[in-house]
C-alpha atoms as a PDB file:
ATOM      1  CA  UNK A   1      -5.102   2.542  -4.708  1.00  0.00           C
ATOM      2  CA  UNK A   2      -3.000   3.688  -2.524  1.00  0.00           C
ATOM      3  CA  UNK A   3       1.357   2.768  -2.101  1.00  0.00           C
ATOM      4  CA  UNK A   4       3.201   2.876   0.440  1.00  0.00           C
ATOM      5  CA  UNK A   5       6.948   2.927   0.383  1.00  0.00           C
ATOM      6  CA  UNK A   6       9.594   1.348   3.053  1.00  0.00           C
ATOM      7  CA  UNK A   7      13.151   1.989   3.209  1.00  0.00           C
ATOM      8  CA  UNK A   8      14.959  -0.814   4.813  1.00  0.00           C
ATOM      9  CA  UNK A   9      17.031   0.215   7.709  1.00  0.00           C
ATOM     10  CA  UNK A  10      18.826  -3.135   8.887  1.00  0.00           C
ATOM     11  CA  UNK A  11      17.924  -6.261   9.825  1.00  0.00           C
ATOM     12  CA  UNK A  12      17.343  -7.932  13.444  1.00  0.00           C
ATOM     13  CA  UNK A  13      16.470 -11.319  14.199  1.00  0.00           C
ATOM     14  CA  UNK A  14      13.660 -12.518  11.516  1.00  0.00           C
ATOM     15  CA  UNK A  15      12.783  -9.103  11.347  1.00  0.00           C
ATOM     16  CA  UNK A  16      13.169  -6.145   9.157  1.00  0.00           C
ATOM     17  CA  UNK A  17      13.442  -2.977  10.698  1.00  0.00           C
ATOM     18  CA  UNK A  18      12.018  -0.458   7.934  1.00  0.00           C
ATOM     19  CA  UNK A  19      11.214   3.605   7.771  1.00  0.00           C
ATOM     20  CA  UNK A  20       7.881   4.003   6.745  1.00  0.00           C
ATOM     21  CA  UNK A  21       8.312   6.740   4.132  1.00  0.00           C
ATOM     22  CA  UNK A  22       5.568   8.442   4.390  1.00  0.00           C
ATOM     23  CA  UNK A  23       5.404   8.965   7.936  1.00  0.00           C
ATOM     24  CA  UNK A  24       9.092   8.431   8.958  1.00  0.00           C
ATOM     25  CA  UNK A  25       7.760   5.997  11.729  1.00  0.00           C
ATOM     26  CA  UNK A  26      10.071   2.962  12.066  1.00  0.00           C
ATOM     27  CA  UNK A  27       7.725  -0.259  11.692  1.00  0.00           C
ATOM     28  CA  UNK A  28       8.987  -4.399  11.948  1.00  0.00           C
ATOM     29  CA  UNK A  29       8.290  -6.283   8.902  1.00  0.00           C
ATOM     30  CA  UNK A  30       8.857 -10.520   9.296  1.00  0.00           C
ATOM     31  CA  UNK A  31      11.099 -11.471   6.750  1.00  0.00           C
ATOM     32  CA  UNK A  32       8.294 -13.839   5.331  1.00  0.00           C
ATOM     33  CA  UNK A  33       6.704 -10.705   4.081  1.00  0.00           C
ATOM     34  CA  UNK A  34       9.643  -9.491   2.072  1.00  0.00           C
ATOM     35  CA  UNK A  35      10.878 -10.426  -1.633  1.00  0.00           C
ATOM     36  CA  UNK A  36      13.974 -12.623  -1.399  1.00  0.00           C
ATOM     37  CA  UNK A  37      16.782 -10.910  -2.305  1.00  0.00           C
ATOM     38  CA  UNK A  38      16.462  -7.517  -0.348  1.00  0.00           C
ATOM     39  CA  UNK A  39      19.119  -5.897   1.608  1.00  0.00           C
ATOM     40  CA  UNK A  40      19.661  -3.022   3.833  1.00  0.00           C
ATOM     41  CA  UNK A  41      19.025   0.512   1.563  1.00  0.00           C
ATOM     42  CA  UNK A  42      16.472  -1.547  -0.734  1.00  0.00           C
ATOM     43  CA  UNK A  43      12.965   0.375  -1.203  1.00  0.00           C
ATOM     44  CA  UNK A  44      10.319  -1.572  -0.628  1.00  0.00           C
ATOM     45  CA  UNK A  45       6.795  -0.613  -2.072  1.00  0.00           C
ATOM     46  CA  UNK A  46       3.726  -2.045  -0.520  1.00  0.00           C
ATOM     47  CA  UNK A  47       0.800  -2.576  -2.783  1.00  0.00           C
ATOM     48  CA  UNK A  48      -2.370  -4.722  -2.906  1.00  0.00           C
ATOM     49  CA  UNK A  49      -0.831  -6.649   0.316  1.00  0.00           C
ATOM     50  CA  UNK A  50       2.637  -7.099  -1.347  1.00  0.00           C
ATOM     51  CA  UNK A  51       5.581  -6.007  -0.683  1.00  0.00           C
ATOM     52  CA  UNK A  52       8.098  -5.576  -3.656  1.00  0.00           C
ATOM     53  CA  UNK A  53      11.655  -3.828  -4.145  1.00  0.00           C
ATOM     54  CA  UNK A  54      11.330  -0.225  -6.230  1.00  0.00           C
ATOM     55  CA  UNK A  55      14.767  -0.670  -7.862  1.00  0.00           C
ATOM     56  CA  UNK A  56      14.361   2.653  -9.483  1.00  0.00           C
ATOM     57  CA  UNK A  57      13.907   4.097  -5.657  1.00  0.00           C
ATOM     58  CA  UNK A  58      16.467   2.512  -4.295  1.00  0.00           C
ATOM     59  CA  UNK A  59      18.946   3.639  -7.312  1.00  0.00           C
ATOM     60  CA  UNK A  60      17.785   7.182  -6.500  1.00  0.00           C
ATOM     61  CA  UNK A  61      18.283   6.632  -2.670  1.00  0.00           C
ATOM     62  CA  UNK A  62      21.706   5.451  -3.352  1.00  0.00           C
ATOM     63  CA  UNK A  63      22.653   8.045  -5.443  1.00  0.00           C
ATOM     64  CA  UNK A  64      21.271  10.693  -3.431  1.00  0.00           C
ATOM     65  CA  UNK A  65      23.863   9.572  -0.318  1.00  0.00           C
ATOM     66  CA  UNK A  66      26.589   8.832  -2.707  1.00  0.00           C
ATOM     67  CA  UNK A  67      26.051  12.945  -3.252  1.00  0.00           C
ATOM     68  CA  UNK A  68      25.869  14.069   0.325  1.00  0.00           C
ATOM     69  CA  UNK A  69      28.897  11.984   1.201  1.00  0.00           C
ATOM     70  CA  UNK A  70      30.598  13.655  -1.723  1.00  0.00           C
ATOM     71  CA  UNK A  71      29.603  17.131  -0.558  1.00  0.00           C
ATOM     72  CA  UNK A  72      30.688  16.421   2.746  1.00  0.00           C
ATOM     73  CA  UNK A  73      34.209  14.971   2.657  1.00  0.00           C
ATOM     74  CA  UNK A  74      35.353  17.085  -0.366  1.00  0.00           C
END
């Protein structure tokens, strides 16, 4: 089975705009498709025709630019 993971990039219209992370190919998912809840930055994993937030993902995403950012302005 395989997963594939989204990063949400922003939001337009009734759309989300997402970064297919395997590929890095920017794809439109309709809202209607998405848990409630999600924001821009949220990982989204797609499995079994679902599409659910990877909290642990997005954590790591976070803290991964919370580091660069550091790096850079210090």
């Amino acid at each position: 089975m395989e997963v594939t993971k989204f990063s949400i990039d922003r939001f337009e219209g009734d759309f989300a705009v997402c970064e297919n992370l395997k590929n890095d190919k920017m794809q439109n998912i309709h809202k209607s498709h998405l848990p409630k809840g999600c924001k821009e930055g949220d990982i989204l994993k797609y499995e079994n025709g679902t599409y659910l937030i990877d909290y642990a993902e997005t954590q790591n995403a976070k803290k991964a630019v919370s580091n660069l950012a550091n790096k850079l302005f210090k």
